[in-house]
C-alpha atoms as a PDB file:
ATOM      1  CA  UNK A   1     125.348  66.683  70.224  1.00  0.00           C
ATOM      2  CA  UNK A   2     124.857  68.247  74.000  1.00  0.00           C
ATOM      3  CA  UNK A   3     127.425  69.710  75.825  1.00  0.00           C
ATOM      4  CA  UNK A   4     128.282  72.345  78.222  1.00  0.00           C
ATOM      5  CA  UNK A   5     130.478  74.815  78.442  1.00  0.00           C
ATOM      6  CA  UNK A   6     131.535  78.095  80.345  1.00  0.00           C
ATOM      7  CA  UNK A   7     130.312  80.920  78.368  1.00  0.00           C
ATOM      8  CA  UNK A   8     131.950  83.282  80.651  1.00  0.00           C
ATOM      9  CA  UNK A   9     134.252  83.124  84.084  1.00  0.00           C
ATOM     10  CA  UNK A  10     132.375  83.002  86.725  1.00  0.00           C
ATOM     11  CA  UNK A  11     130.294  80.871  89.016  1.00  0.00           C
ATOM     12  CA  UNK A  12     127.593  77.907  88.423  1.00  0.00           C
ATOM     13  CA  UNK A  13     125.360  80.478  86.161  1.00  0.00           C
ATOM     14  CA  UNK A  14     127.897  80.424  83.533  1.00  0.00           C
ATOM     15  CA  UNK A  15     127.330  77.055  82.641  1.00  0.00           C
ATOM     16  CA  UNK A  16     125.268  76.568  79.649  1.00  0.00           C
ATOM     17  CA  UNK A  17     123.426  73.504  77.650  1.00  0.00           C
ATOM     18  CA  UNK A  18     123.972  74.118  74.008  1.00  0.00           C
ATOM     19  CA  UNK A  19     124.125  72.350  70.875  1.00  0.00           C
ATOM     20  CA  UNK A  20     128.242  71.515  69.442  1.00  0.00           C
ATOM     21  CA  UNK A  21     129.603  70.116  66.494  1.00  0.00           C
ATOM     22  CA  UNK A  22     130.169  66.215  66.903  1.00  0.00           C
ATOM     23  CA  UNK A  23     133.665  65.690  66.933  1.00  0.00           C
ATOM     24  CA  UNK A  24     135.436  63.216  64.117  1.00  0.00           C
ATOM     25  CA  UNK A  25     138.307  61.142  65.308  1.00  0.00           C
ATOM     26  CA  UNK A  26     141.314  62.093  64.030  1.00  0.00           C
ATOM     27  CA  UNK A  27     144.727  60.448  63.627  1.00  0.00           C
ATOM     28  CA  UNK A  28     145.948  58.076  66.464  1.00  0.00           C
ATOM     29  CA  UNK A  29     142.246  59.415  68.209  1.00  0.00           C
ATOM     30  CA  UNK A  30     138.652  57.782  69.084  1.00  0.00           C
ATOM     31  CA  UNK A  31     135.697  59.093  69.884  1.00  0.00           C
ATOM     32  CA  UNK A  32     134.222  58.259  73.082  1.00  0.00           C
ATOM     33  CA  UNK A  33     130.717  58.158  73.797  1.00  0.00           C
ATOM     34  CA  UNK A  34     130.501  59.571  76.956  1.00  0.00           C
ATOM     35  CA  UNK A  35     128.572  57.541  79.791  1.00  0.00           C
ATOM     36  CA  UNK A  36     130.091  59.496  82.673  1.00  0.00           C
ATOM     37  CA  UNK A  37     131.950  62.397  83.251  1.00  0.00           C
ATOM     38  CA  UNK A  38     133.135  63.265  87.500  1.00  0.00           C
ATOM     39  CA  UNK A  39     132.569  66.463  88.496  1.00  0.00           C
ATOM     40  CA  UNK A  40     135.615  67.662  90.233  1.00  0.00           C
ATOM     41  CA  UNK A  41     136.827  71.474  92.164  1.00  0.00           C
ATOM     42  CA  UNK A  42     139.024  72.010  89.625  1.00  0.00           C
ATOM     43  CA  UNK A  43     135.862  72.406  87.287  1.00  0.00           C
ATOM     44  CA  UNK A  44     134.603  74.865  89.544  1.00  0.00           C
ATOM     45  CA  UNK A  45     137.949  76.291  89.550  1.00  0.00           C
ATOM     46  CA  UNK A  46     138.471  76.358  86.067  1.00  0.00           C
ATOM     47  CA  UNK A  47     134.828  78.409  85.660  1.00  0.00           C
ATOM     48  CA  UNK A  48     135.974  80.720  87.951  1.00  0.00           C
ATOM     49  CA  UNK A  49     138.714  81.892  86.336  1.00  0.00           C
ATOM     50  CA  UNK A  50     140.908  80.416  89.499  1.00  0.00           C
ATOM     51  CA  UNK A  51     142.876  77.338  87.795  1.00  0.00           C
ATOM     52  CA  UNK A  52     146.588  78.332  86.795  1.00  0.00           C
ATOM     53  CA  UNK A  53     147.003  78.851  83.616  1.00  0.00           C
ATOM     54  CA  UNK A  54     143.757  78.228  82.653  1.00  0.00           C
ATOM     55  CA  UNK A  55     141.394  79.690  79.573  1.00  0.00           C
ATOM     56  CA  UNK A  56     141.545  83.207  79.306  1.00  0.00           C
ATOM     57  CA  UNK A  57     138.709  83.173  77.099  1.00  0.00           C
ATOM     58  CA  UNK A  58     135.456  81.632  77.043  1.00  0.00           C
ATOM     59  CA  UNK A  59     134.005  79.545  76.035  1.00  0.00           C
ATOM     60  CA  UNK A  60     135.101  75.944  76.926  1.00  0.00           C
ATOM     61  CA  UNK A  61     133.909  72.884  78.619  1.00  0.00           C
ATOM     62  CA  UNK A  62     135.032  71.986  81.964  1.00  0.00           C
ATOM     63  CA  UNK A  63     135.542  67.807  82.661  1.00  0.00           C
ATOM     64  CA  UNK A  64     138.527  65.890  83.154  1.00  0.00           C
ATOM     65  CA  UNK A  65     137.600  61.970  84.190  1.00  0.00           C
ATOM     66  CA  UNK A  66     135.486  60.518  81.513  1.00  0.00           C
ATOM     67  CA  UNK A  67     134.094  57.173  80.841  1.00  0.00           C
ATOM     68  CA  UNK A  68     132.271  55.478  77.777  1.00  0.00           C
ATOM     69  CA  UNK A  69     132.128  53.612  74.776  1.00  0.00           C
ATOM     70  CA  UNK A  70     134.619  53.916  71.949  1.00  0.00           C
ATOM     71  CA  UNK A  71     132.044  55.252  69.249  1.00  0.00           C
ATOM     72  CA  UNK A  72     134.551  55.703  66.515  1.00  0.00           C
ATOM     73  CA  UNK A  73     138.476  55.372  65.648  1.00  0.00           C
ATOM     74  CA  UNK A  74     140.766  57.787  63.443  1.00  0.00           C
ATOM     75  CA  UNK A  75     143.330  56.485  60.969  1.00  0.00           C
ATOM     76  CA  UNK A  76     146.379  54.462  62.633  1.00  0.00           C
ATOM     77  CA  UNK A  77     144.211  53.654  66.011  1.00  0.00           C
ATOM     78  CA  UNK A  78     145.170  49.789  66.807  1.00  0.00           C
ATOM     79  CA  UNK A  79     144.318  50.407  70.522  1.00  0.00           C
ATOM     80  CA  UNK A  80     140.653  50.256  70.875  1.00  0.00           C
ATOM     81  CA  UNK A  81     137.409  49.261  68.319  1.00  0.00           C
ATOM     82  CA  UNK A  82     134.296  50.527  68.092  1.00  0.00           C
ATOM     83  CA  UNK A  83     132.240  49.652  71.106  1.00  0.00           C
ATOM     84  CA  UNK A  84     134.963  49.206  73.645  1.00  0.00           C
ATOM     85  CA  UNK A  85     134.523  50.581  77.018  1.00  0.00           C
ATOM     86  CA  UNK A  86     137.036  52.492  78.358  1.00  0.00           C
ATOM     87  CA  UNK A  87     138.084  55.386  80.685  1.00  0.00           C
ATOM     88  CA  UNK A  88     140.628  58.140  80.793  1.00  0.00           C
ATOM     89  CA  UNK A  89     141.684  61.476  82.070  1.00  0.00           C
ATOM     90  CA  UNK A  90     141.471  64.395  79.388  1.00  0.00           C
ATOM     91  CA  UNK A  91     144.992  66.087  80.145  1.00  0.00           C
ATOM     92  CA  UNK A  92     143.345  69.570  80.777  1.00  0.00           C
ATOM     93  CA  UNK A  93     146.092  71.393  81.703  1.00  0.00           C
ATOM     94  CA  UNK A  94     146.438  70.873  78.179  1.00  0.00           C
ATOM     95  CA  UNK A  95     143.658  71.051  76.024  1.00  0.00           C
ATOM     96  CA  UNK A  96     142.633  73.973  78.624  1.00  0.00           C
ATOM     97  CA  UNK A  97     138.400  72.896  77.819  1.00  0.00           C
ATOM     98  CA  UNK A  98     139.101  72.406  73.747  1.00  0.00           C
ATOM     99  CA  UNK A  99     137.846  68.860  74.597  1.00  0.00           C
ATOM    100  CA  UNK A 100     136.493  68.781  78.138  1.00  0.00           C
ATOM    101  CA  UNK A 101     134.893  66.249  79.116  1.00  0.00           C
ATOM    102  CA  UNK A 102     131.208  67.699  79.909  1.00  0.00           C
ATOM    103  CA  UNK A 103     129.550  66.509  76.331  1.00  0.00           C
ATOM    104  CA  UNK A 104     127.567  63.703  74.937  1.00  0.00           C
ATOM    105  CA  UNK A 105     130.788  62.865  72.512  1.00  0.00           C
ATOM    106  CA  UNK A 106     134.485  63.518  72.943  1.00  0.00           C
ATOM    107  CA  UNK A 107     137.251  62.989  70.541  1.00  0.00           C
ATOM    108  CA  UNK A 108     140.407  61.935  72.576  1.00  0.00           C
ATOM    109  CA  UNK A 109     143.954  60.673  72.020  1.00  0.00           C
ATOM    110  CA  UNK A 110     143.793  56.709  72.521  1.00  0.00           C
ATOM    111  CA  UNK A 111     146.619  57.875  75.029  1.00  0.00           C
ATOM    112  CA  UNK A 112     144.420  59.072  77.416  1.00  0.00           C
ATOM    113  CA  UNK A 113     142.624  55.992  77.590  1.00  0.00           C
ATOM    114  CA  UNK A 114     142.461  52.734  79.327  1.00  0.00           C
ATOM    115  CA  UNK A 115     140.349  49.546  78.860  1.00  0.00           C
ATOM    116  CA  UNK A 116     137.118  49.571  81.423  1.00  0.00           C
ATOM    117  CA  UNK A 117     137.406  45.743  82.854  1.00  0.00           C
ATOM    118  CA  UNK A 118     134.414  43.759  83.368  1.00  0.00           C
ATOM    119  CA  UNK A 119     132.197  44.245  86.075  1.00  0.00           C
ATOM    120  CA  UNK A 120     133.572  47.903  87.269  1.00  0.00           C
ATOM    121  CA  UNK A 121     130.656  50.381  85.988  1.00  0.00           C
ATOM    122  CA  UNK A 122     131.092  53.957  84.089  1.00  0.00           C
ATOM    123  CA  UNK A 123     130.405  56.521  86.846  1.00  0.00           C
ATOM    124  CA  UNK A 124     132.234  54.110  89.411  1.00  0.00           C
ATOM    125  CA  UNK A 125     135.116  54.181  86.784  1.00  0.00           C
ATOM    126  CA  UNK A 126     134.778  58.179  86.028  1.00  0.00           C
ATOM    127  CA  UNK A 127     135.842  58.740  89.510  1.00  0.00           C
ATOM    128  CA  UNK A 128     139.245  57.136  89.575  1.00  0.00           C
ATOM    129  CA  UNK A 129     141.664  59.392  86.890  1.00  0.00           C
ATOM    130  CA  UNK A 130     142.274  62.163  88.039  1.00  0.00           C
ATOM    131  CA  UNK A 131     141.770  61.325  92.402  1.00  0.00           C
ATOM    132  CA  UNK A 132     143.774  58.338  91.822  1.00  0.00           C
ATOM    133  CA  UNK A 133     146.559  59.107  89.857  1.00  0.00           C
ATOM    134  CA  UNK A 134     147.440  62.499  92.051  1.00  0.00           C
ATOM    135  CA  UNK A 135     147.424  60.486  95.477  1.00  0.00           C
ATOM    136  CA  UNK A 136     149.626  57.484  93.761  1.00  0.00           C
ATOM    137  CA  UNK A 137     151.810  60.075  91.947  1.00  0.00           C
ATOM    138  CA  UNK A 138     152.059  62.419  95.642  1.00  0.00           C
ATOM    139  CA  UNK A 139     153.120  59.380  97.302  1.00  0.00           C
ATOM    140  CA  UNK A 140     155.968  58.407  95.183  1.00  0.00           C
ATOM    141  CA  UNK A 141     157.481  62.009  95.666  1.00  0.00           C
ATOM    142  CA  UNK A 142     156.894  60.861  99.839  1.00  0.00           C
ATOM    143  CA  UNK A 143     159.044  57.381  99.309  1.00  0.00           C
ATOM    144  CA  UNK A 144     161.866  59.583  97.599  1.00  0.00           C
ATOM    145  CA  UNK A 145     162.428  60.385 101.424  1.00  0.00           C
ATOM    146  CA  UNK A 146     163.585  56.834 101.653  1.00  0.00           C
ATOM    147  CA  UNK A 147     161.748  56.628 105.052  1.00  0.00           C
ATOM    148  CA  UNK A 148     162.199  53.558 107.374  1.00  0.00           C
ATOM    149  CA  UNK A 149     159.056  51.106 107.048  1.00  0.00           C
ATOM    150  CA  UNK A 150     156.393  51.348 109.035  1.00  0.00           C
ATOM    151  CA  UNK A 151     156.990  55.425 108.901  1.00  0.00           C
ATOM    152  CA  UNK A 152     154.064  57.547 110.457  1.00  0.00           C
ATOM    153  CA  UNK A 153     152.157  59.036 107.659  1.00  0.00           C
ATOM    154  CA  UNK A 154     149.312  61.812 108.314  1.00  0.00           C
ATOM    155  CA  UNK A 155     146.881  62.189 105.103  1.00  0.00           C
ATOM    156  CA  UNK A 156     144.386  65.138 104.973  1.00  0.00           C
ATOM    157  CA  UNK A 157     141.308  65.279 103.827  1.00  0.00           C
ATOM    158  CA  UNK A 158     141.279  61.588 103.804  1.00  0.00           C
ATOM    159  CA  UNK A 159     137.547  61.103 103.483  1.00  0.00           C
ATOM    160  CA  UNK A 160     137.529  62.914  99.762  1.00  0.00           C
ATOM    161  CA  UNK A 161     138.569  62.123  96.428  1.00  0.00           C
ATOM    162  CA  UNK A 162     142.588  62.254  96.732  1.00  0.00           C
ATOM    163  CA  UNK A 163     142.417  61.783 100.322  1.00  0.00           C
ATOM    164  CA  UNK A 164     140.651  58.543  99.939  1.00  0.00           C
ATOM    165  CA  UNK A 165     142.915  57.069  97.862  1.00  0.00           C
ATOM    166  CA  UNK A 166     146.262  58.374  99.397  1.00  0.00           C
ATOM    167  CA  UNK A 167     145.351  56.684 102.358  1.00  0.00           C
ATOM    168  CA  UNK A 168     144.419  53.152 100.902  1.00  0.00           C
ATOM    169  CA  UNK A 169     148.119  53.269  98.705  1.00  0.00           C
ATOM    170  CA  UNK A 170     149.459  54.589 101.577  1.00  0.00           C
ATOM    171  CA  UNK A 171     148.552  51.337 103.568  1.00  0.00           C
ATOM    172  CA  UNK A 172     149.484  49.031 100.577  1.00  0.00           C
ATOM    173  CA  UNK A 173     152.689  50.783 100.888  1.00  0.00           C
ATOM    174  CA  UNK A 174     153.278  49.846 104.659  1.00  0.00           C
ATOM    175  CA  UNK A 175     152.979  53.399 105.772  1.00  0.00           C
ATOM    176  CA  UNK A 176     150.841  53.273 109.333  1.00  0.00           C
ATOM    177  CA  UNK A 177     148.625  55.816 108.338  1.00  0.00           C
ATOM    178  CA  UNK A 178     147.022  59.026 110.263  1.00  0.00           C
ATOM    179  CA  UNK A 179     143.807  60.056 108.385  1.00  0.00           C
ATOM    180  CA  UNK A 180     142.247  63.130 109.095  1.00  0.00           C
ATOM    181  CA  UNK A 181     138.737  63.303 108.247  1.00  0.00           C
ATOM    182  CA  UNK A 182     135.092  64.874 108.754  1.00  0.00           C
ATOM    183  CA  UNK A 183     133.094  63.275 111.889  1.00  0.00           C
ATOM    184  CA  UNK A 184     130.271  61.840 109.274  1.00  0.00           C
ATOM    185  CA  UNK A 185     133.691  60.099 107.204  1.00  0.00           C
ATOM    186  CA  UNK A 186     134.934  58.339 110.082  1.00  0.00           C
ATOM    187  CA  UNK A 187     133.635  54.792 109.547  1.00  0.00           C
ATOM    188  CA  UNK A 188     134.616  55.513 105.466  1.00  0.00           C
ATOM    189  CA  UNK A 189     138.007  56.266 106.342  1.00  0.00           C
ATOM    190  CA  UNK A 190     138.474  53.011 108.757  1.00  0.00           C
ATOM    191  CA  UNK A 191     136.751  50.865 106.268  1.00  0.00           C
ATOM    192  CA  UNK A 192     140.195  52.213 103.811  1.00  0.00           C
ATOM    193  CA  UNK A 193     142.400  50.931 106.150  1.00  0.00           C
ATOM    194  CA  UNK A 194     143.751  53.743 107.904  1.00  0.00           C
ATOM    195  CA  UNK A 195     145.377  53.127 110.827  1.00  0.00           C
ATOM    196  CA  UNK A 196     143.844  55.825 113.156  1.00  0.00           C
ATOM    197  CA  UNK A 197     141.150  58.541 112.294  1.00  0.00           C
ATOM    198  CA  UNK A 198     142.118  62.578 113.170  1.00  0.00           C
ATOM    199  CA  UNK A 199     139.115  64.622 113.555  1.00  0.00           C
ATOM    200  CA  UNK A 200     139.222  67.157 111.848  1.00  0.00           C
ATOM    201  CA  UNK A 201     138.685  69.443 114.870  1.00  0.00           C
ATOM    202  CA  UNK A 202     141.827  68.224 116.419  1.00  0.00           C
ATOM    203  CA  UNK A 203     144.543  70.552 116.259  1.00  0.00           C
ATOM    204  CA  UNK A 204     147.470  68.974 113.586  1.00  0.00           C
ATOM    205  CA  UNK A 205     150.360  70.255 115.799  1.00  0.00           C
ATOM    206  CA  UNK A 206     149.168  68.251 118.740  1.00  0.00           C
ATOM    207  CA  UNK A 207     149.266  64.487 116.347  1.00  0.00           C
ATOM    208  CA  UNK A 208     153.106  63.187 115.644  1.00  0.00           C
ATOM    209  CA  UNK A 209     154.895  64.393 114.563  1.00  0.00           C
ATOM    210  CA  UNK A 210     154.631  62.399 111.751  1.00  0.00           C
ATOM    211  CA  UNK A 211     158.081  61.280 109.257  1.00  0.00           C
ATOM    212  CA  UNK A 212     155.647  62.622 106.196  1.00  0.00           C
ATOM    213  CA  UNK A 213     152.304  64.390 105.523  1.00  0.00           C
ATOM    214  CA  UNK A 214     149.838  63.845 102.027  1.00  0.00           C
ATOM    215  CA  UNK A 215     148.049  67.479 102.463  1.00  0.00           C
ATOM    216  CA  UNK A 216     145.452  66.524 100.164  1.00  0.00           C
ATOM    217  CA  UNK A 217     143.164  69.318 100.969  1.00  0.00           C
ATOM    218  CA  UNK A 218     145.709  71.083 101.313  1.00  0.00           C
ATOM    219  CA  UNK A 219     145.331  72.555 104.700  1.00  0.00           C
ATOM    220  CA  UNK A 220     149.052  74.609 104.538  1.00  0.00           C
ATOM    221  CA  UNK A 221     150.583  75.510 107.828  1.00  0.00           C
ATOM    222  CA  UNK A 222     148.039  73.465 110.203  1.00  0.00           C
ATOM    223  CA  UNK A 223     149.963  70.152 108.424  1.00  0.00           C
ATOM    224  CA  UNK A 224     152.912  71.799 108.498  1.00  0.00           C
ATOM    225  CA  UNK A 225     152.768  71.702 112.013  1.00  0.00           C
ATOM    226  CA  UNK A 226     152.531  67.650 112.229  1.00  0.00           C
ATOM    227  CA  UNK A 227     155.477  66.708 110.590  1.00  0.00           C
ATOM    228  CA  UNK A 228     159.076  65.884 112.480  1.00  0.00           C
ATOM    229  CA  UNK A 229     161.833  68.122 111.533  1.00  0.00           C
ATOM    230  CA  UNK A 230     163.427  67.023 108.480  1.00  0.00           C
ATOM    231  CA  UNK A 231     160.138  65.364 107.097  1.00  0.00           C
ATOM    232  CA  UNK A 232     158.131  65.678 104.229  1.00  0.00           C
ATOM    233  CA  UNK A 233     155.250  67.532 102.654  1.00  0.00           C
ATOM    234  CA  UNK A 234     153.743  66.604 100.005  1.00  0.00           C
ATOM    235  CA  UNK A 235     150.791  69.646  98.973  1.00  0.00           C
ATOM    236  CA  UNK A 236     148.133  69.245  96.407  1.00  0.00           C
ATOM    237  CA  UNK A 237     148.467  73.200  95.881  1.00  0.00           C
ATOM    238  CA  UNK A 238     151.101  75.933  96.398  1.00  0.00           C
ATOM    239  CA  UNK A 239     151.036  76.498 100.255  1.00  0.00           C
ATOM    240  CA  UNK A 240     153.097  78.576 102.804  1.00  0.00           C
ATOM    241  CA  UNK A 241     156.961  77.893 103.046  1.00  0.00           C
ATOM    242  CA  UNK A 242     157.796  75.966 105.876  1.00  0.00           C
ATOM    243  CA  UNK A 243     160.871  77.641 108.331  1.00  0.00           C
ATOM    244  CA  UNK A 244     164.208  76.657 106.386  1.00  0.00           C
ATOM    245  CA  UNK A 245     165.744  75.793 109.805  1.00  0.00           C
ATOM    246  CA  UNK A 246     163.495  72.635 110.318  1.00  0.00           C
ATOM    247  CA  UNK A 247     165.178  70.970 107.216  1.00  0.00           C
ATOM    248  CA  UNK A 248     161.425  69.755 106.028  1.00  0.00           C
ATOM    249  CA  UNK A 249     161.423  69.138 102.093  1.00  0.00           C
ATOM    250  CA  UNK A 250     158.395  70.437 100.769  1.00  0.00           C
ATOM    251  CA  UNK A 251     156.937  68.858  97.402  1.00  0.00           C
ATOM    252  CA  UNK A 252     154.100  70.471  95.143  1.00  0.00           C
ATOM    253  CA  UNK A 253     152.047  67.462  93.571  1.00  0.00           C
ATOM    254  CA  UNK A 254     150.800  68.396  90.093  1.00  0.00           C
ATOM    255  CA  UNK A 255     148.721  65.538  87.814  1.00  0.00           C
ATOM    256  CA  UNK A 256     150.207  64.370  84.879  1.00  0.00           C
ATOM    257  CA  UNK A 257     148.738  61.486  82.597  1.00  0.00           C
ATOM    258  CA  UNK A 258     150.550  57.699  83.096  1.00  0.00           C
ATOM    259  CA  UNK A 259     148.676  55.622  81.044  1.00  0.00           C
ATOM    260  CA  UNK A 260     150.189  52.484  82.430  1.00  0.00           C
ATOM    261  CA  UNK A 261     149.530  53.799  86.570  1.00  0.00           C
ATOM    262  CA  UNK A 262     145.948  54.714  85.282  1.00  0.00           C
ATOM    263  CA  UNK A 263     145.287  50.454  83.888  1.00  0.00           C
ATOM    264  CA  UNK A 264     147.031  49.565  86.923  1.00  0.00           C
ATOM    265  CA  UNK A 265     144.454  52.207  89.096  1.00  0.00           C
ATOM    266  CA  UNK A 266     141.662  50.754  87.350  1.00  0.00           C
ATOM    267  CA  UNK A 267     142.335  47.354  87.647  1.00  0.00           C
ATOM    268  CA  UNK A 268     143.005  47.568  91.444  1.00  0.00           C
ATOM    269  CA  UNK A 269     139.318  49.293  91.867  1.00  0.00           C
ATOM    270  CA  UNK A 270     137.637  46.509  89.625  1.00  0.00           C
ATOM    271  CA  UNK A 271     139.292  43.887  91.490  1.00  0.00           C
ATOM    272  CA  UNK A 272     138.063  45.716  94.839  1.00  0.00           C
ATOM    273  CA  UNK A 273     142.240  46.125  96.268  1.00  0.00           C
ATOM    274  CA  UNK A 274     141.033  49.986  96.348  1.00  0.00           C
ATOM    275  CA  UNK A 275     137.483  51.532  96.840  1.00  0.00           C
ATOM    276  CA  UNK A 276     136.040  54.939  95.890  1.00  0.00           C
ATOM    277  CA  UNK A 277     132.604  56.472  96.253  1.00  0.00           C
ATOM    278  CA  UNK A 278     130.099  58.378  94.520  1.00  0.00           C
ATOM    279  CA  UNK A 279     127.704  60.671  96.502  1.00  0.00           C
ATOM    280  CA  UNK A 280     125.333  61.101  93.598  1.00  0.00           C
ATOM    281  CA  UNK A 281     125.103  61.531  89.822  1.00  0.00           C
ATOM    282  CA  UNK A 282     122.844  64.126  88.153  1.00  0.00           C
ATOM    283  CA  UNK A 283     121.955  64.290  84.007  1.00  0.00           C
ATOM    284  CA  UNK A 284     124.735  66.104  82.361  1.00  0.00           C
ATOM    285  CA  UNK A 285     122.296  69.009  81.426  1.00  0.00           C
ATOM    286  CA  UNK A 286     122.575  69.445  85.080  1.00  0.00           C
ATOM    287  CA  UNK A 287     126.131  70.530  85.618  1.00  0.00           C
ATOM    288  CA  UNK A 288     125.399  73.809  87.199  1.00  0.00           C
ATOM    289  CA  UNK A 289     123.485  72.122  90.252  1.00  0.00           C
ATOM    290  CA  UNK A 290     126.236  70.231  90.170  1.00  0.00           C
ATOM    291  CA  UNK A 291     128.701  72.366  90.585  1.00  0.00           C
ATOM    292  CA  UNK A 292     126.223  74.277  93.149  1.00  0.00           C
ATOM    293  CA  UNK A 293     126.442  71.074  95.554  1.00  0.00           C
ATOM    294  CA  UNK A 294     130.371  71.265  95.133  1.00  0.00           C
ATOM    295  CA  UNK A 295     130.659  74.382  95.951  1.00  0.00           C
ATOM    296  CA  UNK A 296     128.127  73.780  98.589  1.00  0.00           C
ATOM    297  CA  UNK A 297     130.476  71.260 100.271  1.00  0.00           C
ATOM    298  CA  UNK A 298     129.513  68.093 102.832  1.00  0.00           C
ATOM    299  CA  UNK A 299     129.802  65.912  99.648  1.00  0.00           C
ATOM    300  CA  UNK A 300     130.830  62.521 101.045  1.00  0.00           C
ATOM    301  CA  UNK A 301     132.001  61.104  97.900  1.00  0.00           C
ATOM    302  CA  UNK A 302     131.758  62.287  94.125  1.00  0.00           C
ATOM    303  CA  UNK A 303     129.441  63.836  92.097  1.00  0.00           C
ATOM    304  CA  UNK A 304     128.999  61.861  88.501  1.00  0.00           C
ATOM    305  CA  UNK A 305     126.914  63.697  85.579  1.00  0.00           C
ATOM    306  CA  UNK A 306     125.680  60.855  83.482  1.00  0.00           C
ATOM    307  CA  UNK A 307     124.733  60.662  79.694  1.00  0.00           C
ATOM    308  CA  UNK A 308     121.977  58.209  78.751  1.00  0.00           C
END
């Protein structure tokens, strides 16, 4: 089969088509015949040597969200049979690119994967894992703050991935919701429901304060700066300590895999209660342009390499 992997750390150059071993599904595994795979920054990240904890040596394949047909199932797999669609999330912070997702064929756990419902399509469905799962999971370490309803929330980087869907859960939640985005996201980030749009040229200390901020970008100190005293912070990434005197309670949002949130996720996109967007997709043997564009930036929306 075709896949791609980093054959050294480094930028989009390090990226390389080459022929791999098909995988065989082992026990309580299938193997997924890839349709679509997202292209994320923590790929990029994970290239470039800049992921925590990530490979120390190459190679590996980057790819996290994945979407396809169940090709083949390994002894004591009840879940799925051959030909089902599904999606999933390949736990990376795990397998570390020993599978990533970025190959024609993937052997996964049946635990990373979910039925794909009618009617919702693979690179639609290979964008929700990962994006959705953070914002839902960041948001439940927000309503630990038992805030009052109707609490002011501000959500950065609303018009991307996480952003995006932070601010539609947020809203189902019955948060009035502050989303900051890009000048060319506006109308995107109305369209989710958000309350009322930032710029992202405003200055964050001059909105709120807010009870609570989702600082999906993260943008640090700047949304630091927009919460009340005593509020919350939830980061997507390690970010400055805020002043201990100010009482604010400052939570670190790292993925992990819930099966059961992911059908849920999935279900609500199919069923059109949440929306997400794809910018473009691009052949898999094309992941270096691909990560070129990401790193490029002004993506409204996610890149999807696609497997015929």
């Amino acid at each position: 089969m075709l896949g791609v992997v980093a054959a050294a750390l480094g930028g989009p150059e390090v990226l390389q088509v080459t022929e791999l071993p098909k995988p065989e599904a082992g026990p309580g595994q299938v193997v997924v015949r890839i349709r679509a795979v997202c292209v994320h920054p923590a790929d990029v990240a994970a290239t470039t040597g800049e992921i925590p904890l990530g490979p120390d040596v190459p190679p590996f394949s980057p790819g996290w969200d994945i979407a396809g047909e169940v090709a083949s199932v390994g002894p004591g797999t009840a879940d799925f049979g051959v030909g089902d669609r599904v999606v999933g999330m390949i736990p990376w912070y795990s397998t570390r690119g020993v599978p990533g997702g970025y190959a024609e064929f993937v052997a996964a756990d049946a635990d990373w994967l979910v039925r794909l419902p009618d009617g919702l399509d693979f690179v639609s469905a290979a964008t929700v894992p990962l994006n959705a799962q953070t914002a839902h999971q960041g948001l439940s370490l927000v309503s630990l703050a038992m805030l009052p309803a109707g609490s002011s929330i501000l959500v950065t980087g609303a018009g991307g991935g996480v952003g995006g869907f932070a601010t539609q859960l947020a809203v189902q939640s019955g948060f009035r919701v502050l989303a900051q985005a890009g000048h060319a996201d506006e109308q995107w980030v109305q369209e989710l429901g958000a309350h009322e749009v930032v710029p992202r040229s405003v200055d964050l200390s001059t909105v709120g304060p807010v009870a609570a901020v989702f600082d999906a970008v993260p943008v640090g100190e700047a949304a630091a700066a927009a919460v009340e005293d005593r509020g919350v912070v939830v980061a997507t990434r390690p970010t400055p300590a805020i002043v201990p005197a100010r009482g604010v309670r400052q939570e670190l949002q790292l993925i992990r895999h819930d099966r059961e949130l992911l059908a849920d996720l999935v279900e609500q996109v199919a069923a059109g209660r949440l929306r997400t967007r794809v910018a473009a997709t691009m052949p898999l043997t094309e992941a270096a342009d691909a990560h070129r564009r990401v790193l490029a930036g002004g993506l409204r929306g996610k890149i999807v390499l696609t497997v015929d």
